[in-house]
N, C-alpha and C. Protein backbone atom coordinates (compact mmCIF):
# COMPACT_ATOMS: atom_id res chain seq x y z
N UNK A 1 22.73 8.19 -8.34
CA UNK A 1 21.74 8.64 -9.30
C UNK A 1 20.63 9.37 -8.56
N UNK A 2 20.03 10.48 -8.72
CA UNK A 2 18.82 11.05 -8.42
C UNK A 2 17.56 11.08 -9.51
N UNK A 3 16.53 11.03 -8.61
CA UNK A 3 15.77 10.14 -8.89
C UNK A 3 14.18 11.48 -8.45
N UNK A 4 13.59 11.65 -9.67
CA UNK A 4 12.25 12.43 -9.22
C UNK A 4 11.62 12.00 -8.42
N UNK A 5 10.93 12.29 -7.73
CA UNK A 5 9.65 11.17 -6.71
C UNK A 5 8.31 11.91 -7.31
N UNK A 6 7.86 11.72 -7.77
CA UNK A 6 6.75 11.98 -8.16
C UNK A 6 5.14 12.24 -7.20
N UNK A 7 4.62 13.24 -7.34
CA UNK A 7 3.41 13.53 -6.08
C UNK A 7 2.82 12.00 -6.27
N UNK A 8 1.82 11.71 -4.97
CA UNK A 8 0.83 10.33 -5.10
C UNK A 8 -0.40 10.68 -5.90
N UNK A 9 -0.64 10.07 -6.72
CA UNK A 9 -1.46 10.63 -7.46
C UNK A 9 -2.29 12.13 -8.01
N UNK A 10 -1.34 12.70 -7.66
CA UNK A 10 -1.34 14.33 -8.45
C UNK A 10 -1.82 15.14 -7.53
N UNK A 11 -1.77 14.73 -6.27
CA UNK A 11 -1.65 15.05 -4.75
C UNK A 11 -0.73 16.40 -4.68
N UNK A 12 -0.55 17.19 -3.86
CA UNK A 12 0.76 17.92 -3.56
C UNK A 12 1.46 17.31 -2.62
N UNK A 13 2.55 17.91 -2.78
CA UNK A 13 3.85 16.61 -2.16
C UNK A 13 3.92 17.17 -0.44
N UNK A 14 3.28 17.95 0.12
CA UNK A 14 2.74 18.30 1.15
C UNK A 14 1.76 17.96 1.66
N UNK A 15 0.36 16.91 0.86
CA UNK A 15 -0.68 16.55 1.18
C UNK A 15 -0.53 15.61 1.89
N UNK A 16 -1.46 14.93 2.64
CA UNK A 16 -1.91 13.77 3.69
C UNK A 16 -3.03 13.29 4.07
N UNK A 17 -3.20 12.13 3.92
CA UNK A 17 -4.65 11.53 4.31
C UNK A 17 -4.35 10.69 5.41
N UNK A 18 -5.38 10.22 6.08
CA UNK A 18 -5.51 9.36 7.31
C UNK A 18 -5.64 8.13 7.00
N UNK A 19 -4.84 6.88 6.77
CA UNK A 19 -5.00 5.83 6.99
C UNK A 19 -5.45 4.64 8.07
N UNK A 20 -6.54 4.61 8.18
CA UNK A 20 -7.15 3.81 9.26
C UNK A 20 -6.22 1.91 9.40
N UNK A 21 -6.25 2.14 10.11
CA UNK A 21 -4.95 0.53 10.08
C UNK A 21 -5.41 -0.13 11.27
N UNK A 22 -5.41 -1.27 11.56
CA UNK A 22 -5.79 -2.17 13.19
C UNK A 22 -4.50 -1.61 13.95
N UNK A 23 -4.81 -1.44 15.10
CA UNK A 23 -4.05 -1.32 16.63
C UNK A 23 -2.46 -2.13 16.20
N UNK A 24 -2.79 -3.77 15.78
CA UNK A 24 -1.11 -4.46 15.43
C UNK A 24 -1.18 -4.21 14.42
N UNK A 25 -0.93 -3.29 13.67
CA UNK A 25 -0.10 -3.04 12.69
C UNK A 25 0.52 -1.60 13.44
N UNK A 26 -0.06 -0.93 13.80
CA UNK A 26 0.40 0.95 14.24
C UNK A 26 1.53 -0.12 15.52
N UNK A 27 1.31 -0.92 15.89
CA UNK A 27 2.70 -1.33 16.63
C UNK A 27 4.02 -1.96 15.94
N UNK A 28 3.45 -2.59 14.83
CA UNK A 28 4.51 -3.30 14.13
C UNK A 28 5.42 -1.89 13.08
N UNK A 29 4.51 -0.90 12.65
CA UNK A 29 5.01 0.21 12.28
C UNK A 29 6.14 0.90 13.28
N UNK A 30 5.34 1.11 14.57
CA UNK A 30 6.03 2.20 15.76
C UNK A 30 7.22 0.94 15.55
N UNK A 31 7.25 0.02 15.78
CA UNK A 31 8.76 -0.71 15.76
C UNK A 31 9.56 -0.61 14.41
N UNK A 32 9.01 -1.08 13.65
CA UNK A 32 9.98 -0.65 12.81
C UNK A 32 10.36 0.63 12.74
N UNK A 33 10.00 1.78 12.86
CA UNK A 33 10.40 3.16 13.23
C UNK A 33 11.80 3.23 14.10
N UNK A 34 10.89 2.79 15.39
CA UNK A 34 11.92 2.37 16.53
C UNK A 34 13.63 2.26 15.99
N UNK A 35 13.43 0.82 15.10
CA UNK A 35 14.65 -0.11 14.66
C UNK A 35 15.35 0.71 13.52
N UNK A 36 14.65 1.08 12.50
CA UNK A 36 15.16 1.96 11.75
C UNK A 36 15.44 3.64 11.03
N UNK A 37 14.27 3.92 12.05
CA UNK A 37 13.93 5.85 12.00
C UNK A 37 13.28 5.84 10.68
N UNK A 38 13.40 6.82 10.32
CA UNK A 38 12.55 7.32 9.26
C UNK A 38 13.43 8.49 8.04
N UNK A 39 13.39 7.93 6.97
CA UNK A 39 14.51 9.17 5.88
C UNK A 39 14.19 10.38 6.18
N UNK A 40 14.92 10.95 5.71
CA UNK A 40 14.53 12.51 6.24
C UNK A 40 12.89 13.35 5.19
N UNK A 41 13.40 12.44 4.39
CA UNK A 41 11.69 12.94 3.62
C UNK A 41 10.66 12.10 3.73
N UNK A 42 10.78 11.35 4.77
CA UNK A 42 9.03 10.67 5.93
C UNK A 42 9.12 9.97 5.62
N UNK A 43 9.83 9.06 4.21
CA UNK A 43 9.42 7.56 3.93
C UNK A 43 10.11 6.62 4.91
N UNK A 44 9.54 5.50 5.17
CA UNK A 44 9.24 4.32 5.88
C UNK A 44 10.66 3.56 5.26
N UNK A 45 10.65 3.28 3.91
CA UNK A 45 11.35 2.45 3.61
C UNK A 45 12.97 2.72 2.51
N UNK A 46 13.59 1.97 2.60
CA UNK A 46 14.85 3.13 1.69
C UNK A 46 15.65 1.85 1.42
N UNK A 47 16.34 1.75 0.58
CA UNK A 47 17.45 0.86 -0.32
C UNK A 47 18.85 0.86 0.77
N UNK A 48 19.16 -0.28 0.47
CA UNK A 48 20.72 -0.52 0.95
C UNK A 48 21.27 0.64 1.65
N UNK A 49 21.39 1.81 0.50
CA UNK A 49 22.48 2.89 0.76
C UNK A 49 21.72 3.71 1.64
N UNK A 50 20.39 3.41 1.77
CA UNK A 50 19.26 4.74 2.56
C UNK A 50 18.82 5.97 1.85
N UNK A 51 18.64 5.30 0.35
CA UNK A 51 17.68 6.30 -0.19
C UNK A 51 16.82 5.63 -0.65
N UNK A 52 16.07 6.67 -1.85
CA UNK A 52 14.84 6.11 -2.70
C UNK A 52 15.07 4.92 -2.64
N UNK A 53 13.89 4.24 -2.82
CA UNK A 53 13.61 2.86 -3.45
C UNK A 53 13.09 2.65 -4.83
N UNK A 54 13.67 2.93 -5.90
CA UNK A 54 13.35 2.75 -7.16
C UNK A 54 11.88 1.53 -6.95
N UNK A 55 11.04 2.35 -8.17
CA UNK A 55 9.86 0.98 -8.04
C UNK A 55 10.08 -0.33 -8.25
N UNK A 56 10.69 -0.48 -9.46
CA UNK A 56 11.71 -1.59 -10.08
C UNK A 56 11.64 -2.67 -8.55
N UNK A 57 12.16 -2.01 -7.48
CA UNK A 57 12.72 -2.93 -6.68
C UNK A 57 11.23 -3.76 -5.93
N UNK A 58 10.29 -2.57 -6.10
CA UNK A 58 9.19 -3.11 -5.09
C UNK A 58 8.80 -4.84 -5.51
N UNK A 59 8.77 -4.50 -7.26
CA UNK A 59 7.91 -5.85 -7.75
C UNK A 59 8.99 -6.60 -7.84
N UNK A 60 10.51 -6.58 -8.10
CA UNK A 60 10.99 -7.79 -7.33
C UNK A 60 10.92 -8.19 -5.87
N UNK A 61 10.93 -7.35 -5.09
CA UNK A 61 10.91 -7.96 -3.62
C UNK A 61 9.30 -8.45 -3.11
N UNK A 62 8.59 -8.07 -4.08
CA UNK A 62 6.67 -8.48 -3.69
C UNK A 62 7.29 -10.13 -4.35
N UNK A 63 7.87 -10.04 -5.60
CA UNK A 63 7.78 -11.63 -6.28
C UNK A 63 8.72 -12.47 -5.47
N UNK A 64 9.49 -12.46 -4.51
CA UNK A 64 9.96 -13.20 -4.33
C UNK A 64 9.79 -13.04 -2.36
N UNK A 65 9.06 -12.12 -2.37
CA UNK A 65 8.16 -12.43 -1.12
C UNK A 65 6.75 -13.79 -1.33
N UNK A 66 6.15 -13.11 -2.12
CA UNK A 66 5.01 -14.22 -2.62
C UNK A 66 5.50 -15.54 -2.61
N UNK A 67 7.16 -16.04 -3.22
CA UNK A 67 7.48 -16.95 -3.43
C UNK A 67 7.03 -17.64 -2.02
N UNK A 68 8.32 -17.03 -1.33
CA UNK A 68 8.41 -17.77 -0.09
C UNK A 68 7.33 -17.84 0.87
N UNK A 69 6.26 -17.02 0.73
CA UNK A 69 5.10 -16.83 1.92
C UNK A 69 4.16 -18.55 1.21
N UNK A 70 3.81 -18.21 0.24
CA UNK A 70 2.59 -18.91 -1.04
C UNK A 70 2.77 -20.24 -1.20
N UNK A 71 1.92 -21.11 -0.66
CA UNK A 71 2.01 -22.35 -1.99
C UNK A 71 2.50 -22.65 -2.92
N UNK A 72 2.75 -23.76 -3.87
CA UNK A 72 2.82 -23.86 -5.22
C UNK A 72 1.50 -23.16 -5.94
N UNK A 73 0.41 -23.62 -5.43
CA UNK A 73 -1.21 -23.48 -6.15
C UNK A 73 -1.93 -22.87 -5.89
N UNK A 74 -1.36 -22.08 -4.57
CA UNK A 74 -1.69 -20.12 -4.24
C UNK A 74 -0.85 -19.05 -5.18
N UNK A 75 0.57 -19.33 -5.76
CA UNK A 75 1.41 -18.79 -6.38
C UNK A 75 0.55 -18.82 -8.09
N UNK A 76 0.30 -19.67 -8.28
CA UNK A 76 -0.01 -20.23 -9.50
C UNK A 76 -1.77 -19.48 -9.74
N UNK A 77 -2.60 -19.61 -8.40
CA UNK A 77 -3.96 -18.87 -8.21
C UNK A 77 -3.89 -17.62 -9.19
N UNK A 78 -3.05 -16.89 -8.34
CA UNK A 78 -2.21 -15.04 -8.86
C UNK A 78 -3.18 -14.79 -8.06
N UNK A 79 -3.01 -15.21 -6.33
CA UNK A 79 -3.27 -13.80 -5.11
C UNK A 79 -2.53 -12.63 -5.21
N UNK A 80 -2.48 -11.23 -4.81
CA UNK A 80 -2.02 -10.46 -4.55
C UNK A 80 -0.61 -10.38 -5.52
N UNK A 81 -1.09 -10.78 -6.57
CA UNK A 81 0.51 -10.34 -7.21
C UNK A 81 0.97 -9.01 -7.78
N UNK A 82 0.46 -8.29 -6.89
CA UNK A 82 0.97 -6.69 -7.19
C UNK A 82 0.80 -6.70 -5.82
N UNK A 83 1.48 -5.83 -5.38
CA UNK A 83 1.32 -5.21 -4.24
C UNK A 83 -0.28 -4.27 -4.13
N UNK A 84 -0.75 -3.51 -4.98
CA UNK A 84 -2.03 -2.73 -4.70
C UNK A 84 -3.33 -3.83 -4.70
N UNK A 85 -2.82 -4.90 -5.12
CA UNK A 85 -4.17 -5.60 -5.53
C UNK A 85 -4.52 -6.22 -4.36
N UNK A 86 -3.48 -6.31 -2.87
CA UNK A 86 -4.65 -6.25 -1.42
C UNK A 86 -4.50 -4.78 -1.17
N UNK A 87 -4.45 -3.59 -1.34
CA UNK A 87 -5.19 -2.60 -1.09
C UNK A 87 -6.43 -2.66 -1.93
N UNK A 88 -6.66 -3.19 -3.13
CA UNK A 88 -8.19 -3.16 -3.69
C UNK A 88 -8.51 -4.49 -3.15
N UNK A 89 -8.39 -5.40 -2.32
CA UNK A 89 -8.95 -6.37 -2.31
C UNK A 89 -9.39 -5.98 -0.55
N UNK A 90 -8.76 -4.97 0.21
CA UNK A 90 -9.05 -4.42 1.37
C UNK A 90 -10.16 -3.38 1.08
N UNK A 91 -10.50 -2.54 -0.10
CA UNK A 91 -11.74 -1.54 -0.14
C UNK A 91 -12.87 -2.12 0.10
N UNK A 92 -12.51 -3.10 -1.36
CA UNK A 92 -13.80 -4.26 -1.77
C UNK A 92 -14.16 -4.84 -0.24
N UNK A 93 -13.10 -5.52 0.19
CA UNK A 93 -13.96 -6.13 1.31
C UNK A 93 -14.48 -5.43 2.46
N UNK A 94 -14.49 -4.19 3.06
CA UNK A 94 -15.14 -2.96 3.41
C UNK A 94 -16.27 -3.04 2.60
N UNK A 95 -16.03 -2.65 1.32
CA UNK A 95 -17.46 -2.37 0.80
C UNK A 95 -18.63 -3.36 0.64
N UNK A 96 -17.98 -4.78 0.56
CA UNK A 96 -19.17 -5.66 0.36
C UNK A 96 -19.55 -6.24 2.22
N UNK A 97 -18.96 -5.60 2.89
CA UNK A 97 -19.20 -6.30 4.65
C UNK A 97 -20.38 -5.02 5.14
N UNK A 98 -20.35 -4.30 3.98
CA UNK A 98 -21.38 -2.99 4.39
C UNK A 98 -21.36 -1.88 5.04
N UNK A 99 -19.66 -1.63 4.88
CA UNK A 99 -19.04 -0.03 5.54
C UNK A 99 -19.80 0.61 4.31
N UNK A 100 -20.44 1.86 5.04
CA UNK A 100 -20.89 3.10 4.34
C UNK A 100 -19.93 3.32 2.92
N UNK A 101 -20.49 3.95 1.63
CA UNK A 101 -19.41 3.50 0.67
C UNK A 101 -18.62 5.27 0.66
N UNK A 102 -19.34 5.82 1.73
CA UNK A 102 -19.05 7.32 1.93
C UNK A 102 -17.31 7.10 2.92
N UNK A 103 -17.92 6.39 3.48
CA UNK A 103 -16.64 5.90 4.16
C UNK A 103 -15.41 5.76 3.83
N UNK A 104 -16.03 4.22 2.75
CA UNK A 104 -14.79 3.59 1.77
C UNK A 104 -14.55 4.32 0.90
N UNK A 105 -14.36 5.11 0.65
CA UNK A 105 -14.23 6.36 -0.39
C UNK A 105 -13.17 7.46 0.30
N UNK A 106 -13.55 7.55 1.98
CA UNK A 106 -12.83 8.45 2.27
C UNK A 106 -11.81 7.92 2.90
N UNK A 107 -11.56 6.32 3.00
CA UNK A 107 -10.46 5.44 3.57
C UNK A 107 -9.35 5.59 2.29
N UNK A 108 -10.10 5.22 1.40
CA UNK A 108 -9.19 4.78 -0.15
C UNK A 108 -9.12 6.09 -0.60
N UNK A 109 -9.43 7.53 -0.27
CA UNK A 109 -8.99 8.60 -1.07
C UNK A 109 -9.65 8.76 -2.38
N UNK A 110 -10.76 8.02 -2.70
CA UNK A 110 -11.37 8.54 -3.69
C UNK A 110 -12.77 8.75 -3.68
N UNK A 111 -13.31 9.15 -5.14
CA UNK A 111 -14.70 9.57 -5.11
C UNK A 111 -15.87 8.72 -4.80
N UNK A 112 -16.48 8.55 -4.04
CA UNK A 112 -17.31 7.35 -4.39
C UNK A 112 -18.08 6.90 -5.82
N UNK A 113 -17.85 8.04 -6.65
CA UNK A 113 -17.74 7.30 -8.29
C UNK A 113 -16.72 5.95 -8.68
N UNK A 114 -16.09 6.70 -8.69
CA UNK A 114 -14.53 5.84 -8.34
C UNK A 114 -14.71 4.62 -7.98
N UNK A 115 -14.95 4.93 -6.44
CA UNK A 115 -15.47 3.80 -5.97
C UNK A 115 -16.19 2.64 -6.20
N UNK A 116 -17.14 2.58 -6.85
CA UNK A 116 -18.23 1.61 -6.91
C UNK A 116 -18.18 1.59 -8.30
N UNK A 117 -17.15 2.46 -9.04
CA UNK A 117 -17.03 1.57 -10.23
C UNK A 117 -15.68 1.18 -10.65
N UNK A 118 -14.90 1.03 -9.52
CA UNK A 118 -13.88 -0.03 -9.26
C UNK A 118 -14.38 -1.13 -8.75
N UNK A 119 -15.40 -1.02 -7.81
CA UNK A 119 -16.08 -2.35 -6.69
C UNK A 119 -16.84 -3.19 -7.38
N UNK A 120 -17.62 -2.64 -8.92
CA UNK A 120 -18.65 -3.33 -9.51
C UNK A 120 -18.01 -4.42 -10.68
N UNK A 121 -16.34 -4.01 -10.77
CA UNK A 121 -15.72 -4.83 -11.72
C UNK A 121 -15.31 -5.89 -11.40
């Protein structure tokens, strides 16, 4: 089956931003690289056969990651039960430790409108 990929948020499918990441993670990345290369259209990650990853698959493999990482009464909390909700729970905590919100704006790719009225909810 083929499958559209859609731009990242209405991005061009040529665009790129800089993701700032700690030192162990850009190693745990370079290895997995290492171990598995990279699809021919840059993504990181790919299904069984080595293509797309339908989304479908992400939020089963986040739910039954959570399973096994989580508590009973961390599971039950609802930490991180989307996958984006520790990327907003990584802005927020930038923004309330007192990184410039000019910053956190240009880490997370958005406006600092955006920003601080995602951070104030």
């Amino acid at each position: 089956m083929v499958h559209e990929v859609p731009s990242l948020k209405r991005r061009a499918a040529t665009a790129t931003r800089p993701v700032p990441i700690p030192p162990q993670f850009v190693r745990i990345l370079r290895a997995h690289i290492e171990r598995f290369g990279v699809a021919p259209d840059g993504r990181l990650s790919r299904n069984q056969a080595g293509d797309y990853v339908d989304p479908a698959a992400y939020g089963t493999t986040w739910a039954r990651a959570r399973k096994y990482v989580l508590t009973r009464m961390e599971l039950t909390s609802g930490p991180a039960e989307r996958p984006c909700d520790l990327r907003h729970a990584g802005i927020s905590f930038w923004w309330y430790s007192g990184v410039d919100p000019a910053e956190c704006a240009r880490r997370a790719g958005q406006s600092i409108e955006v920003l601080s009225r995602r951070s104030s909810s």
